[in-house]
Protein backbone atom coordinates (compact mmCIF):
# COMPACT_ATOMS: atom_id res chain seq x y z
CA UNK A 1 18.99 -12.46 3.52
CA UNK A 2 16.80 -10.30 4.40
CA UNK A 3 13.38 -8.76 2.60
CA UNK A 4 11.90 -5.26 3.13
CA UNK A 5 8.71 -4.61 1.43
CA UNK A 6 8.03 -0.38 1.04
CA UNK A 7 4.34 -0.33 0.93
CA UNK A 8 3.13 3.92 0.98
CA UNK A 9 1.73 5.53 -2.10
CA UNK A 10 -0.64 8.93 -2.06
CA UNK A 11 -3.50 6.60 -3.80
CA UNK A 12 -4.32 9.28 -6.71
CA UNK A 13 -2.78 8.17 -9.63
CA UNK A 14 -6.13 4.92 -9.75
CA UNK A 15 -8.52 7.48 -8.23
CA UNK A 16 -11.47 6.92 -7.53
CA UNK A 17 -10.90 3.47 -6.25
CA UNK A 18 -7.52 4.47 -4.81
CA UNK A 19 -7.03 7.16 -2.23
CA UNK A 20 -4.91 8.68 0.80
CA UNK A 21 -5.29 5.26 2.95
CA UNK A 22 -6.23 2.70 0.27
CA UNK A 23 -3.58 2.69 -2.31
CA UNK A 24 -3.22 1.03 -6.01
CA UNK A 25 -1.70 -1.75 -4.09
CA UNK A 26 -4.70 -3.02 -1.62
CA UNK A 27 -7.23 -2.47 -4.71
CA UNK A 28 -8.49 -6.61 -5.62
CA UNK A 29 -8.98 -6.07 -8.64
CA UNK A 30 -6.35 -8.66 -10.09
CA UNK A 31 -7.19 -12.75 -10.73
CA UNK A 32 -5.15 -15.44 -9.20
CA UNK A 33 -4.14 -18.59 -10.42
CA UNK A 34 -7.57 -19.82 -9.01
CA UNK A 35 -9.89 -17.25 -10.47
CA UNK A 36 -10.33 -15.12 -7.51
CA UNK A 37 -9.79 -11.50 -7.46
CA UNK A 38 -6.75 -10.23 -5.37
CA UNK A 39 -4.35 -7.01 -4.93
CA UNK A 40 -0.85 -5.89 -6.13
CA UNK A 41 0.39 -6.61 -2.66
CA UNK A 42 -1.46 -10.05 -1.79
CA UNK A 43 -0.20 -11.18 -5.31
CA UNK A 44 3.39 -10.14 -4.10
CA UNK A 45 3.01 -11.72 -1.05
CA UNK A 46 1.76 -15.05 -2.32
CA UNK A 47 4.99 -15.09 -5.21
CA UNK A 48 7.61 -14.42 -2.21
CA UNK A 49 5.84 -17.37 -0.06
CA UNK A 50 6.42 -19.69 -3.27
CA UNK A 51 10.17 -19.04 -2.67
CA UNK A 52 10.29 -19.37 1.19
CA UNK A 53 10.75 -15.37 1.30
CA UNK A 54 8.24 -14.22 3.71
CA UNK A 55 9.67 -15.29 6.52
CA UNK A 56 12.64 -13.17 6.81
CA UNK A 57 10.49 -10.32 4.90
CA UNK A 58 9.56 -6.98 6.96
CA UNK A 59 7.11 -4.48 5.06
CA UNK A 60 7.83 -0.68 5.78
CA UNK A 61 4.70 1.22 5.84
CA UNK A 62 2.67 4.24 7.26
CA UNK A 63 -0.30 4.24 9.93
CA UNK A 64 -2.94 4.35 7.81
CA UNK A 65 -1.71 1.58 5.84
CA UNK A 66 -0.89 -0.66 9.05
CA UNK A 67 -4.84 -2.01 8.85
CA UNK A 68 -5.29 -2.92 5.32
CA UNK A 69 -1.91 -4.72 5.13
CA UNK A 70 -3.33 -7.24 7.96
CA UNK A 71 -6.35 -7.89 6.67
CA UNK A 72 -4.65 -8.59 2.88
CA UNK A 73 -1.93 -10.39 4.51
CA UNK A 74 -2.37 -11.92 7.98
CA UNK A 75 -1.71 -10.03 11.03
CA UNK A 76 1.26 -12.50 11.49
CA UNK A 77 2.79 -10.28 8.81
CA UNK A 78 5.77 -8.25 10.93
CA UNK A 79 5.20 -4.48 10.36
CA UNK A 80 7.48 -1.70 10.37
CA UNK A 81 5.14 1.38 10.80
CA UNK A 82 6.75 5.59 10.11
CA UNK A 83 5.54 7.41 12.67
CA UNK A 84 4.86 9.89 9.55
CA UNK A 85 5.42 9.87 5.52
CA UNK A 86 8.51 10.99 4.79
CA UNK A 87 9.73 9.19 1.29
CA UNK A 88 11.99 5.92 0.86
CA UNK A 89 14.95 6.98 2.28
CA UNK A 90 13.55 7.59 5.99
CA UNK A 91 11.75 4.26 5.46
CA UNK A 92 14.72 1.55 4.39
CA UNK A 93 16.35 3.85 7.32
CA UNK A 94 13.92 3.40 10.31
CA UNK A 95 13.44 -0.59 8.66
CA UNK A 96 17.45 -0.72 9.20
CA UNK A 97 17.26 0.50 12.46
CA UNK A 98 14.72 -2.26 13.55
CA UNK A 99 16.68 -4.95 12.08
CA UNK A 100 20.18 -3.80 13.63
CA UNK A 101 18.88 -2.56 17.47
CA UNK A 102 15.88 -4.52 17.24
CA UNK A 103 16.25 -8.07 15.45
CA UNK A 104 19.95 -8.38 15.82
CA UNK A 105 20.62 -8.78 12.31
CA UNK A 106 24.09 -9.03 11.56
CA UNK A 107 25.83 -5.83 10.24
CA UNK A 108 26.90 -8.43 7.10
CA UNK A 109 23.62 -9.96 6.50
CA UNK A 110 22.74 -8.93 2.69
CA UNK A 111 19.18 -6.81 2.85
CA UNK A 112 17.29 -6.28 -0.58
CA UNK A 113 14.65 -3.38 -0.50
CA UNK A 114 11.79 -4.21 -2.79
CA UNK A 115 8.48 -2.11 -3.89
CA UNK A 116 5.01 -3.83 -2.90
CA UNK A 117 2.99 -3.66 -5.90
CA UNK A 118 5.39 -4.49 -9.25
CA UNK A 119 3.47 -6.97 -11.79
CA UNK A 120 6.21 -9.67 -12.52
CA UNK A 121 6.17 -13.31 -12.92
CA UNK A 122 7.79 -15.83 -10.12
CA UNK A 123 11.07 -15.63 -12.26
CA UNK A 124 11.47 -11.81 -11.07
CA UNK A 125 11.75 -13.17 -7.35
CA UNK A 126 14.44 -15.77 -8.40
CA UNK A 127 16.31 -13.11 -9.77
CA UNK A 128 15.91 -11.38 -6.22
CA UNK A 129 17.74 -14.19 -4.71
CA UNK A 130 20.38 -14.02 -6.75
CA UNK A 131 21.26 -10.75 -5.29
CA UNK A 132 22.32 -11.99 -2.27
CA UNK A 133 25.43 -14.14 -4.19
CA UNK A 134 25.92 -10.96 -5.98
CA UNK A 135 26.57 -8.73 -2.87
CA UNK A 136 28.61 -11.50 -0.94
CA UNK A 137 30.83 -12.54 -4.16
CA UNK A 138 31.62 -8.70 -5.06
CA UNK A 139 33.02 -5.94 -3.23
CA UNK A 140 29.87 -3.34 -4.07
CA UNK A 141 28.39 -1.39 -1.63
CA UNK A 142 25.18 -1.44 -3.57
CA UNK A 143 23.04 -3.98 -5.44
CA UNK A 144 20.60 -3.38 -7.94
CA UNK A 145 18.33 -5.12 -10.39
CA UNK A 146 17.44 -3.42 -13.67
CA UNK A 147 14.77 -4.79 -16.22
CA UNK A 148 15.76 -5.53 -19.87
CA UNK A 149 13.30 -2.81 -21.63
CA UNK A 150 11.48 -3.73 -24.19
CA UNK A 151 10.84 -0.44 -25.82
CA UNK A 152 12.20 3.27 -25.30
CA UNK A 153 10.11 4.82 -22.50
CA UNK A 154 10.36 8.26 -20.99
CA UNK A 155 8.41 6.93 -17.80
CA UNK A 156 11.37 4.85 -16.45
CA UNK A 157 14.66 5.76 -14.69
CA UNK A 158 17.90 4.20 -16.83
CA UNK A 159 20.57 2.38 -15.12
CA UNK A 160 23.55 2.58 -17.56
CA UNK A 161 25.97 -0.22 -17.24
CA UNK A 162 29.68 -0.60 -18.29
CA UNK A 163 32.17 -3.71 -18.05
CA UNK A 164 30.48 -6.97 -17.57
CA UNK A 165 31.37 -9.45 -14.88
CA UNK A 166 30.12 -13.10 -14.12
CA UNK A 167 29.63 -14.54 -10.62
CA UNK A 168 30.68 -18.05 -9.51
CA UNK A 169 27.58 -19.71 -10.58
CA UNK A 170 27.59 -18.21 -14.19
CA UNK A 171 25.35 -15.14 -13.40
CA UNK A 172 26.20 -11.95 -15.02
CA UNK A 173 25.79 -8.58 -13.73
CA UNK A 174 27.50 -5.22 -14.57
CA UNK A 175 29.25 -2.46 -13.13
CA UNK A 176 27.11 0.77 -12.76
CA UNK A 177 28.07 3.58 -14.57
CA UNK A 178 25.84 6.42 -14.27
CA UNK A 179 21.78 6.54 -14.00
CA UNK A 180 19.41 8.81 -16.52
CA UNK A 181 16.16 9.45 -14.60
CA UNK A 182 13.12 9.51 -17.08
CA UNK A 183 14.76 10.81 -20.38
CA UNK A 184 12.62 12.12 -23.52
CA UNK A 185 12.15 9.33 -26.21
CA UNK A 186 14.57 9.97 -28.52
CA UNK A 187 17.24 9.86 -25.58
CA UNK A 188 15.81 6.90 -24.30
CA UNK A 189 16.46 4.96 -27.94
CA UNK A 190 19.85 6.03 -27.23
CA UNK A 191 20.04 4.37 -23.71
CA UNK A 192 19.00 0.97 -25.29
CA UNK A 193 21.53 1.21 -27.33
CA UNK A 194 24.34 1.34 -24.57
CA UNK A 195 22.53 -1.84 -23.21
CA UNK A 196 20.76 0.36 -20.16
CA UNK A 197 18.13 -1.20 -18.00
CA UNK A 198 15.38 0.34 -16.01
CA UNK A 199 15.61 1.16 -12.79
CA UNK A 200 12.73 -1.20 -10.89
CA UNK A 201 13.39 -0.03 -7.50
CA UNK A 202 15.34 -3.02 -6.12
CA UNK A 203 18.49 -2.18 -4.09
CA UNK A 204 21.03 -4.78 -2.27
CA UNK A 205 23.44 -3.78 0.23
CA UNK A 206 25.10 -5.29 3.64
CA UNK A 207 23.33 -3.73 6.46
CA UNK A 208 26.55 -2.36 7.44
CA UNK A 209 26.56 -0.57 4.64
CA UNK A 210 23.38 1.49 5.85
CA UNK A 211 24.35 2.04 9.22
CA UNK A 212 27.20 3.37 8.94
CA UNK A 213 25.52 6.17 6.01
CA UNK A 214 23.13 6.86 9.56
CA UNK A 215 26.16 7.42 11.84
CA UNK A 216 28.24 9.57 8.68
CA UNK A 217 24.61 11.47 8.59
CA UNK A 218 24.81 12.00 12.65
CA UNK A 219 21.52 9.74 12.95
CA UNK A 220 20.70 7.51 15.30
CA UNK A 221 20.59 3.68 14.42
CA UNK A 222 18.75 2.53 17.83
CA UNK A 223 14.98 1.91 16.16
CA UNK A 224 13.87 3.66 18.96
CA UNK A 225 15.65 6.73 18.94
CA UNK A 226 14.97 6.89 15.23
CA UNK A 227 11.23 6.90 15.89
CA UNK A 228 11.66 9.62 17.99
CA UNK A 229 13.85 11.66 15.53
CA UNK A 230 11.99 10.93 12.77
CA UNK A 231 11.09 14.25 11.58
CA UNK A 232 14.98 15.17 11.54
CA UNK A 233 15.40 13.13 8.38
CA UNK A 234 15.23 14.80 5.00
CA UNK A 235 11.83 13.85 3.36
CA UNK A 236 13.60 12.84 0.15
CA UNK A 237 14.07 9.26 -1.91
CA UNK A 238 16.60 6.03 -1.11
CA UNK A 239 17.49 6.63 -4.73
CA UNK A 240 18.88 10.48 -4.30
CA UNK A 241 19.96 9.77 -0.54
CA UNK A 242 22.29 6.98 -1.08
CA UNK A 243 22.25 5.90 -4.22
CA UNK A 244 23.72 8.71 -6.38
CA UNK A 245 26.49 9.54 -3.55
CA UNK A 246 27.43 5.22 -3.75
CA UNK A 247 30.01 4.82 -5.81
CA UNK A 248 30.81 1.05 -5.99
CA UNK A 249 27.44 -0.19 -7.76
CA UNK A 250 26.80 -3.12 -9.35
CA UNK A 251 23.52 -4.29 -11.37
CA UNK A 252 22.25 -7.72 -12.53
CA UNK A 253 19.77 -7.79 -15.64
CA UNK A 254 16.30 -9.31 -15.19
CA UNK A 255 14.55 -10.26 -18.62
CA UNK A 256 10.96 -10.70 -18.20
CA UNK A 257 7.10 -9.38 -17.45
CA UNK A 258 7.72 -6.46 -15.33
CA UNK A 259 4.92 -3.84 -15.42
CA UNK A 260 4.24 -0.57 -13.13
CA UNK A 261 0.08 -0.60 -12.93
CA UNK A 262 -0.07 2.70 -11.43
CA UNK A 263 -2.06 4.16 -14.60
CA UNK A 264 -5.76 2.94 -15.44
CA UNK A 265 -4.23 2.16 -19.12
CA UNK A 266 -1.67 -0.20 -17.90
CA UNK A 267 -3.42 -1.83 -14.97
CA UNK A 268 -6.59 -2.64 -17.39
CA UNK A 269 -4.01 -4.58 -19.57
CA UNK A 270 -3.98 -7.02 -16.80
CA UNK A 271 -7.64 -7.15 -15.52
CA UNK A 272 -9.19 -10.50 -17.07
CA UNK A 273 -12.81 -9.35 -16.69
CA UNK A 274 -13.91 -5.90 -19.13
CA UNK A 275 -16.99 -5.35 -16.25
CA UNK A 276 -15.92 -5.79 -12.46
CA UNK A 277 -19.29 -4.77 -10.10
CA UNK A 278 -23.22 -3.75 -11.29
CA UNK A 279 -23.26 -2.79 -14.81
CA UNK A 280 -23.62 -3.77 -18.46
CA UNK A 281 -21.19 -3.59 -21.29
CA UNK A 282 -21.77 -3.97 -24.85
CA UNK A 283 -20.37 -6.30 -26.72
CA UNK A 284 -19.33 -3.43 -29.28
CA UNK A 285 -17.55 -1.23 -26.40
CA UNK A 286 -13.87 -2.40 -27.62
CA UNK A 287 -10.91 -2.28 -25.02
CA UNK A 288 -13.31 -0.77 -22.55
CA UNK A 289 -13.31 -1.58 -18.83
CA UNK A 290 -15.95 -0.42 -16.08
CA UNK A 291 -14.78 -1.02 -12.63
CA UNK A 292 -18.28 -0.14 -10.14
CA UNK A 293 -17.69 -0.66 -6.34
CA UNK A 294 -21.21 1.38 -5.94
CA UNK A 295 -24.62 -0.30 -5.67
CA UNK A 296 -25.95 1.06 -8.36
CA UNK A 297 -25.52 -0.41 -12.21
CA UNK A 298 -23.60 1.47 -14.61
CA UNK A 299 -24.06 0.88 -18.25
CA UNK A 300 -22.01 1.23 -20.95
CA UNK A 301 -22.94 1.19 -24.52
CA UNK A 302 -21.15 1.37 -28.20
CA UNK A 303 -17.93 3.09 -26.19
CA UNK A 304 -14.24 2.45 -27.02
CA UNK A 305 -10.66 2.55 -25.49
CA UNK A 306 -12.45 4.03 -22.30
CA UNK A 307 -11.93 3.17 -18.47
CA UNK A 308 -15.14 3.79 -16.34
CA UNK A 309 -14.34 3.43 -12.41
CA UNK A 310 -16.73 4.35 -9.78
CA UNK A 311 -16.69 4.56 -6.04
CA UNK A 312 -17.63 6.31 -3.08
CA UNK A 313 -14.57 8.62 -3.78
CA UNK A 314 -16.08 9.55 -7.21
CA UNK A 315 -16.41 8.47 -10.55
CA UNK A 316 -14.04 8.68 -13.91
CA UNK A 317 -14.64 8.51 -17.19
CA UNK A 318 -11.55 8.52 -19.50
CA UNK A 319 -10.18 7.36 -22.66
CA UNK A 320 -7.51 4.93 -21.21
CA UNK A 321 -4.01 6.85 -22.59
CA UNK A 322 -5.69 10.42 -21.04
CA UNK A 323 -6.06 8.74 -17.50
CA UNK A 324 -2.38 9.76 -17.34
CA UNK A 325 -3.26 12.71 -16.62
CA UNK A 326 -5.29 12.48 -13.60
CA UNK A 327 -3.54 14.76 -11.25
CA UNK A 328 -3.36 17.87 -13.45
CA UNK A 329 -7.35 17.51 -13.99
CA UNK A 330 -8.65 16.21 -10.73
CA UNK A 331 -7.97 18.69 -7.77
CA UNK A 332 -7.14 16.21 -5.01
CA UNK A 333 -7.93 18.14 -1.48
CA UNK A 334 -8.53 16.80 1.80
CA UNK A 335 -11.69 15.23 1.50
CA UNK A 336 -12.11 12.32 3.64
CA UNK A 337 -11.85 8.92 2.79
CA UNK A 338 -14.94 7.38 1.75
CA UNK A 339 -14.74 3.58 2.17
CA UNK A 340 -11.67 1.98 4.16
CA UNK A 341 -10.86 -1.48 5.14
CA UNK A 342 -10.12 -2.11 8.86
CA UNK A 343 -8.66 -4.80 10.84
CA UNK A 344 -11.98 -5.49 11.90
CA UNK A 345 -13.92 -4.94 8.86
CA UNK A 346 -14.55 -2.18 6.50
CA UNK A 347 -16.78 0.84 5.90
CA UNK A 348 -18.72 3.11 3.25
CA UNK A 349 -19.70 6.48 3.65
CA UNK A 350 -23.67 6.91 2.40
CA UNK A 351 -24.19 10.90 2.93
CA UNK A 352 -22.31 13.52 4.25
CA UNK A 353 -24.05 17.13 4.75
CA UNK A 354 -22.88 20.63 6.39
CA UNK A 355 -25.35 23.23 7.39
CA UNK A 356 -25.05 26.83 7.48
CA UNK A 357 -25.01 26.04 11.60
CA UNK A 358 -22.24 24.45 11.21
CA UNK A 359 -23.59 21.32 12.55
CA UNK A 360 -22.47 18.33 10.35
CA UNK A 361 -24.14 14.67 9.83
CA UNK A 362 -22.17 11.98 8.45
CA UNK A 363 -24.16 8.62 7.36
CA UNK A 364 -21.74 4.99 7.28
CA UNK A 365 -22.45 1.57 6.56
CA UNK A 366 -20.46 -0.50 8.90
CA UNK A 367 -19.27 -4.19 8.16
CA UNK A 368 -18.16 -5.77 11.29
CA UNK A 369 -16.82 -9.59 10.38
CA UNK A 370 -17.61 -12.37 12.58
CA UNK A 371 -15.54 -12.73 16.05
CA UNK A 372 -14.08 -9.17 15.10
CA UNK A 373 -14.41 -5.68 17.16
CA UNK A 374 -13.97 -2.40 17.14
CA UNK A 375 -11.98 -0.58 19.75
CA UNK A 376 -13.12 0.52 23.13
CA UNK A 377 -13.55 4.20 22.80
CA UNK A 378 -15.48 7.50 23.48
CA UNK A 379 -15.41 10.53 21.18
CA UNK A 380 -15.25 14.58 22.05
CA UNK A 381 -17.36 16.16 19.49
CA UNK A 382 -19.73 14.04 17.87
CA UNK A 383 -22.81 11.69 18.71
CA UNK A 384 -23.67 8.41 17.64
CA UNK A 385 -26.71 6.35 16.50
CA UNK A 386 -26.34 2.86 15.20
CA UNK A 387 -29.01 0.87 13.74
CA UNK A 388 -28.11 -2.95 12.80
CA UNK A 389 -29.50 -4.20 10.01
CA UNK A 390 -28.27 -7.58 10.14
CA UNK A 391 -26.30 -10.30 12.31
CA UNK A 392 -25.85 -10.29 15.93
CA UNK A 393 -23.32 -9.24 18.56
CA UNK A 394 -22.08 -7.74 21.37
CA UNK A 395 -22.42 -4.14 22.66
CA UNK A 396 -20.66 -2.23 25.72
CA UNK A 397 -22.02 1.29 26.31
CA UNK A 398 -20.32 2.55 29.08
CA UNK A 399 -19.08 -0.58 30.82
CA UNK A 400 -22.52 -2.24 30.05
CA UNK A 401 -22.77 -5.30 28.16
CA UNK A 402 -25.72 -6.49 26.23
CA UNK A 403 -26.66 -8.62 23.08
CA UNK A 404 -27.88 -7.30 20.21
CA UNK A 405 -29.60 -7.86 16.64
CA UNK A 406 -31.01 -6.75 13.48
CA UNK A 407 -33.05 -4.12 14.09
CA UNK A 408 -31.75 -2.93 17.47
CA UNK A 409 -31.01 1.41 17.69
CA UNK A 410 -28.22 2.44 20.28
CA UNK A 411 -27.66 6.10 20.62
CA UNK A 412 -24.16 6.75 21.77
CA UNK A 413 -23.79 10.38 23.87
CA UNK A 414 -20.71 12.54 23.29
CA UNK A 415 -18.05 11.06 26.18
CA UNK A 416 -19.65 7.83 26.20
CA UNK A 417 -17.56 4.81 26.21
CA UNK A 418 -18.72 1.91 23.91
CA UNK A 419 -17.23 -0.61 21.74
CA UNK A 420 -19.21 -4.09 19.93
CA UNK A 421 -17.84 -7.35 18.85
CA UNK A 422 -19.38 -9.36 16.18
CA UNK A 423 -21.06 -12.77 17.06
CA UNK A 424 -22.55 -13.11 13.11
CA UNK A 425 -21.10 -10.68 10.35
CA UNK A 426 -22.53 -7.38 11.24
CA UNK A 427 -24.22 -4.66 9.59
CA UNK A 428 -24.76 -0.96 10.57
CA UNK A 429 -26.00 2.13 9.81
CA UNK A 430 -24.44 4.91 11.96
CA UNK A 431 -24.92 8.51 11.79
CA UNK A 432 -22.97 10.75 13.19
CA UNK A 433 -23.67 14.67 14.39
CA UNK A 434 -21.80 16.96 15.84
CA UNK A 435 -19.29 20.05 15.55
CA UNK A 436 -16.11 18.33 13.65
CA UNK A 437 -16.98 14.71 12.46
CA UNK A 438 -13.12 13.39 11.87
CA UNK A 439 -11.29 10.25 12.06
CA UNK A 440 -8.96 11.82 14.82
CA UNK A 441 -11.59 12.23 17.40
CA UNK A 442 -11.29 9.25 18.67
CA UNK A 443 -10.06 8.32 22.20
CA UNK A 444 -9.12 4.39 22.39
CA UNK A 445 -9.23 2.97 25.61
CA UNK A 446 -8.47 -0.85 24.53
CA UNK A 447 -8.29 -2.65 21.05
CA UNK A 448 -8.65 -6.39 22.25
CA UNK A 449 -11.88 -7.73 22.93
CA UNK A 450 -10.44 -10.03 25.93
CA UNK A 451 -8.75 -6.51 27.34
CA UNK A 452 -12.43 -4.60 26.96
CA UNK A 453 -13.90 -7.13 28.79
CA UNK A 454 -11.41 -7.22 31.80
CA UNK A 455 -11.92 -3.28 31.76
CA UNK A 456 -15.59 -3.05 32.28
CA UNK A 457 -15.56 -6.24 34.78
CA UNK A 458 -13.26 -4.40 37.23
């Protein structure tokens, strides 16, 4: 059996902490068992390790997520990376590719398709292993696992079942009859009544099954040639692809704690503390959370049913049930990003400013953590001044190497090669000036610090 995790998301429906390359999933925010605060996917992670399941598991993700996902999970995590977002369907596809041409997985090896960030408890995953039995004891083509609802909701897709079966160990599951994708209320009281189940986004099948849908589609199913014909595939969902043309489907009920957070009125359901970061809350604010990655306290006083979340993104105020509507009020553009986690660290943008010469300054605080480094590179249209303001490390500028400290100011030309590693944890302010101050202009000459140093020693 195998596992693939899909791990993409836009990162707008939890704005402001969310956005384009930090998504609900990578936002620690969540308690463990131990009191410390962790995200939707290490919390995942950790409940698939308690059942042996990460070491046949794969996660399916874009570029800009590749970083985060290492430094939540480990970089021995194996990582199947879209050379560009394109929905499920290209994903599970590219992710079959890599286990067939790649792996050598067996064409009759079961493979279960999961999403990254669902809230369930450890029985969810034993469910998930039941699906394995379930696709080698029937004749389906697909497997799928719907939750028992607990209430008529129009937010949820409906898998609609109809004759029952049992497998060998006692487990029953159902034949699929037909799927209802978000229906109003009143039709969704009617679904519960025909014993339908909502559609959580698991799906089972051989990986036969998937390869041959690539060869029927005239796609390649060498991981490599699918990279390169990426943008040939239809943008458009696993569910739509492959799932409403599948015929033979079969479903196995899972009752439990299974909860979506991707709204600030269900995720605050499970956040333990009613003040995460700087602030002050009354003790009269009732069902009121404030969230406050910024430096600077907020405070709340006498308020009620309201979600307060600040970052460098931005900051909402909402009563919890209007969140929902985010993306019809909040015009999401291309601004930048402004604080990411790296493999090496993270960073937080202080000031940005345009003038009318259309010069343009752009102030970060850097984190570097110990023994880590950032790449080996040179940029075309900007400058760079760093000032550390604490730790030590290790700076090359231009293939020379020298120590530095608190209190230390490099300026970095336009074309000039540098990179630093981090002896201490590292802190810097950097400004950048120039023309076009983008992520893109970037020109990496090496990543690894043992590669750098063989470069400028030549």
């Amino acid at each position: 059996m195998h596992i693939v995790l899909l791990s993409g998301g836009s990162g707008n429906r939890l704005w402001p902490l969310s956005n384009e390359t930090r998504s609900k999933q990578f936002l620690k925010i969540l308690n463990n068992a131990a009191g410390q605060r962790e995200s939707m996917v290490q919390r995942v992670w950790n409940q698939l390790g308690k059942m042996n399941l990460t070491q046949t598991a794969v996660v399916a993700t874009g570029r800009s997520q590749v970083e985060l996902l290492q430094n939540q999970l480990g970089h021995e995590v194996e990582i199947v990376v879209e050379p560009e977002r394109r929905d499920t369907f290209p994903a599970i596809a590219l992710t079959a590719g890599y286990l067939y041409s790649v792996k050598g997985v067996s064409l009759n090896d079961v493979v279960i398709v999961l999403p990254v960030d669902p809230f369930v408890e450890d029985h969810f995953f034993e469910k998930v292993m039941e699906l394995e039995a379930l696709m080698l004891e029937t004749e389906a083509d697909l497997g799928l696992m719907g939750v028992s609802p607990d209430h008529p909701s129009s937010k949820f897709g409906y898998i609609v079942p109809q004759s029952v079966s049992q497998l060998s160990n006692g487990v029953e599951f159902y034949k699929v009859s037909h799927f209802v994708e978000k229906p109003e209320e009143q039709h969704a009281l009617q679904l519960l009544e025909q014993s339908a189940l909502w559609n959580c986004g698991v799906f089972a099948f051989r990986l036969g099954y998937l390869i041959n849908h690539l060869i029927e589609q005239s796609l390649p199913i060498q991981y490599d040639e699918l990279l390169l014909q990426y943008n040939r595939m239809q943008k458009t969902s696993f569910d739509y692809a492959v799932v409403e043309k599948t015929n033979n489907i079969v479903v196995m009920p899972y009752s439990g704690l299974w909860k979506d957070l991707g709204t600030w009125n269900v995720l605050t359901e499970e956040i333990k503390n009613p003040l995460v970061g700087r602030g002050t809350l009354s003790e009269d604010s009732s069902n009121t959370h404030v969230i406050n990655e910024l430096d600077i306290p907020i405070t709340v006083i006498g308020a009620r049913n309201l979600i307060v979340a600040a970052s460098p993104d931005g900051i909402l105020v909402s009563e919890k049930n209007a969140s929902m509507r985010l993306k019809e009020v909040v015009k999401f553009g291309d601004q930048r990003p402004m604080h990411e986690e790296r493999r090496w660290g993270r960073y937080r943008v202080l000031d940005y400013t345009k003038y009318p010469n259309g010069c343009e300054v752009l102030t970060k605080r850097i984190c570097i953590h110990e023994g880590q480094n950032l790449s080996y590179q040179y940029h075309m249209l900007r400058r760079e001044v760093w000032t550390v303001i604490s730790g030590e490390g290790e700076m090359i500028l231009n293939d020379d190497v020298r120590h530095i400290k608190a209190g230390d100011v490099i300026v970095i030309p336009i074309e000039a090669k540098h990179s630093i590693r981090a002896i201490t944890e590292l802190e810097i302010i950097e400004v950048q000036t120039g023309s076009e101050l983008i992520e893109d202009d970037i020109v990496r000459l090496a990543t690894r610090w043992e590669e750098i140093i063989h470069i400028v020693s030549v």
